[in-house]
C-alpha atoms as a PDB file:
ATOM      1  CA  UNK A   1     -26.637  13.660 -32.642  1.00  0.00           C
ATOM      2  CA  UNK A   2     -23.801  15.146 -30.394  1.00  0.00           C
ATOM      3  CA  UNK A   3     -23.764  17.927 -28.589  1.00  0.00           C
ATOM      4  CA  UNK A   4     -20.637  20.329 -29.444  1.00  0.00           C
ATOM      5  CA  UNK A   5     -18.502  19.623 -26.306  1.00  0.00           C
ATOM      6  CA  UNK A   6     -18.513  15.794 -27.120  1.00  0.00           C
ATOM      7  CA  UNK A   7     -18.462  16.563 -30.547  1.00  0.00           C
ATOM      8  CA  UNK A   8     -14.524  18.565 -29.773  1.00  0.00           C
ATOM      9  CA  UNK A   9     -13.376  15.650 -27.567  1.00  0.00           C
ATOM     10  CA  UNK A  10     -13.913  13.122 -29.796  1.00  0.00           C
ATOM     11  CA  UNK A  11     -12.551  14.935 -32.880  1.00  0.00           C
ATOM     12  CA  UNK A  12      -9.246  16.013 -30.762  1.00  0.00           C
ATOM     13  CA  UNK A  13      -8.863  12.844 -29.379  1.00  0.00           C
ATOM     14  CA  UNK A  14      -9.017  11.050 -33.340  1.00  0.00           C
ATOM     15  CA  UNK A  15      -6.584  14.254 -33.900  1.00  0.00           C
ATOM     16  CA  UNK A  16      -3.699  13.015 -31.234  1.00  0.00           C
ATOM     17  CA  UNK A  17      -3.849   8.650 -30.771  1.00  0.00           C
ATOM     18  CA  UNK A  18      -0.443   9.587 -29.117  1.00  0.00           C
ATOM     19  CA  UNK A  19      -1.949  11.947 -26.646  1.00  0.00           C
ATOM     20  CA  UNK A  20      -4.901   9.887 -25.926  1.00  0.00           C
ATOM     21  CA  UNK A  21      -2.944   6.536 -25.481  1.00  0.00           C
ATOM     22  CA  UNK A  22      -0.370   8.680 -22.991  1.00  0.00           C
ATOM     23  CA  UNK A  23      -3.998   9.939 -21.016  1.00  0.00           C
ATOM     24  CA  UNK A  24      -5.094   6.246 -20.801  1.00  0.00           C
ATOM     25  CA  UNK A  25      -2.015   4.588 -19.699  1.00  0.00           C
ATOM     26  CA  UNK A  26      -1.328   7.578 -17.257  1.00  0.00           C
ATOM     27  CA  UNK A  27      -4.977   6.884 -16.004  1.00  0.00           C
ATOM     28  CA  UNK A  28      -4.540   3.943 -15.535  1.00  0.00           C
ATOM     29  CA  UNK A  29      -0.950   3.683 -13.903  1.00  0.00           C
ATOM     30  CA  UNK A  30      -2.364   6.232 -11.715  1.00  0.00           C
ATOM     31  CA  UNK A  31      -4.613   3.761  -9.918  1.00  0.00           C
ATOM     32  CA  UNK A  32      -2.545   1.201  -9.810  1.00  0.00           C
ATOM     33  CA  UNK A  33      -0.090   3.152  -7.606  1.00  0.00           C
ATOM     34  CA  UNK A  34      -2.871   4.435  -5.362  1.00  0.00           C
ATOM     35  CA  UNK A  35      -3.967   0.725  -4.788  1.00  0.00           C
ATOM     36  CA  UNK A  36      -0.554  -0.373  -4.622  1.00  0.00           C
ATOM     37  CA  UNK A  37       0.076   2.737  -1.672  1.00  0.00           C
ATOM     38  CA  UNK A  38      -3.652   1.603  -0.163  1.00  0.00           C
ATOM     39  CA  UNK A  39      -2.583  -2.232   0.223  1.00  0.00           C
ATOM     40  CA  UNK A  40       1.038  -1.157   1.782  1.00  0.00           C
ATOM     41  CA  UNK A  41      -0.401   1.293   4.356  1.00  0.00           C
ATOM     42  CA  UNK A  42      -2.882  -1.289   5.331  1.00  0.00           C
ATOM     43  CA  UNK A  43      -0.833  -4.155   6.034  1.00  0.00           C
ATOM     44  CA  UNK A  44       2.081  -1.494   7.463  1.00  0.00           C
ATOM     45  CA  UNK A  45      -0.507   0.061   9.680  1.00  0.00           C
ATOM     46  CA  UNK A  46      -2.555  -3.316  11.245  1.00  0.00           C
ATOM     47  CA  UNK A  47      -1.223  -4.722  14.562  1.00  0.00           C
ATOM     48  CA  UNK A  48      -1.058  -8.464  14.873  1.00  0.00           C
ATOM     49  CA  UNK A  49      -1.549  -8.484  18.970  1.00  0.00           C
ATOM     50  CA  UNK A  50      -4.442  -6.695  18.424  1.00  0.00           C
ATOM     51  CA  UNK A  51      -6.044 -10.371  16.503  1.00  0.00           C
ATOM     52  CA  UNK A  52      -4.734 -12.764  19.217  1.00  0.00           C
ATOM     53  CA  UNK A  53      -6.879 -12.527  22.366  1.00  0.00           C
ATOM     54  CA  UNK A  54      -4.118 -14.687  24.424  1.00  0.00           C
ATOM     55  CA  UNK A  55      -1.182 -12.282  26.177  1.00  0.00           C
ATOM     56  CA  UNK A  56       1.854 -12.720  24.313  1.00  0.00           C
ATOM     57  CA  UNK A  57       4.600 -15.036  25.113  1.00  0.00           C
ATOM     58  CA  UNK A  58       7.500 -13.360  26.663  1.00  0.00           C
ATOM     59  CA  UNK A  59      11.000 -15.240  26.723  1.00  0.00           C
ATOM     60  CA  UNK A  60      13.074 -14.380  29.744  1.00  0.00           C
ATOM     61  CA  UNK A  61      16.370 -15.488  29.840  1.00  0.00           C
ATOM     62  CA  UNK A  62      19.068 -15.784  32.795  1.00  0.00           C
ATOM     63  CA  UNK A  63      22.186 -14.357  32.974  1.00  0.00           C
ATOM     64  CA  UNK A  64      23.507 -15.421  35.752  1.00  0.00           C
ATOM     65  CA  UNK A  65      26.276 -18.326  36.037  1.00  0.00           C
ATOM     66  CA  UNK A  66      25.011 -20.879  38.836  1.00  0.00           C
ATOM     67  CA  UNK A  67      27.701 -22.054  39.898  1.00  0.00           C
ATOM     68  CA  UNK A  68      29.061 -18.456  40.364  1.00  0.00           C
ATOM     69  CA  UNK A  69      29.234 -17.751  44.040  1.00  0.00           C
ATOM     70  CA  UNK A  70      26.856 -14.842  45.092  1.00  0.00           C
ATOM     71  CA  UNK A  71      28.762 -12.233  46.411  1.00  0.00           C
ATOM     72  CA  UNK A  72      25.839 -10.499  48.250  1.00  0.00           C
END
């Protein structure tokens, strides 16, 4: 035995397949975007130095010619 407020839902939603197969798939693309935002702000927002306990390697370069006379 249903109560009346089931009892509405499930004869409007027999009523309208259209309408309930639009709710479903809107549902359900719904999450997928939110876990599809989630997983891009996570991997966007993590810092890979922060994983390595070693300082980072830092390439300096020289400019200078050396066989350029110094002029100081």
């Amino acid at each position: 035995m249903r109560n009346t407020a089931a009892n509405f839902i499930h004869l409007n939603l027999n009523r309208r397949p259209v309408l309930t197969a639009m709710m479903v798939y809107s549902v359900g693309f719904g999450v997928a975007a939110l876990m599809a935002a989630v997983a891009v702000w996570r991997a966007n927002s993590s810092c890979p130095e922060s994983r390595s306990p070693e300082q980072p390697y830092v390439v300096q370069t020289d400019n200078r010619d050396p066989h350029a006379q110094s002029m100081v």
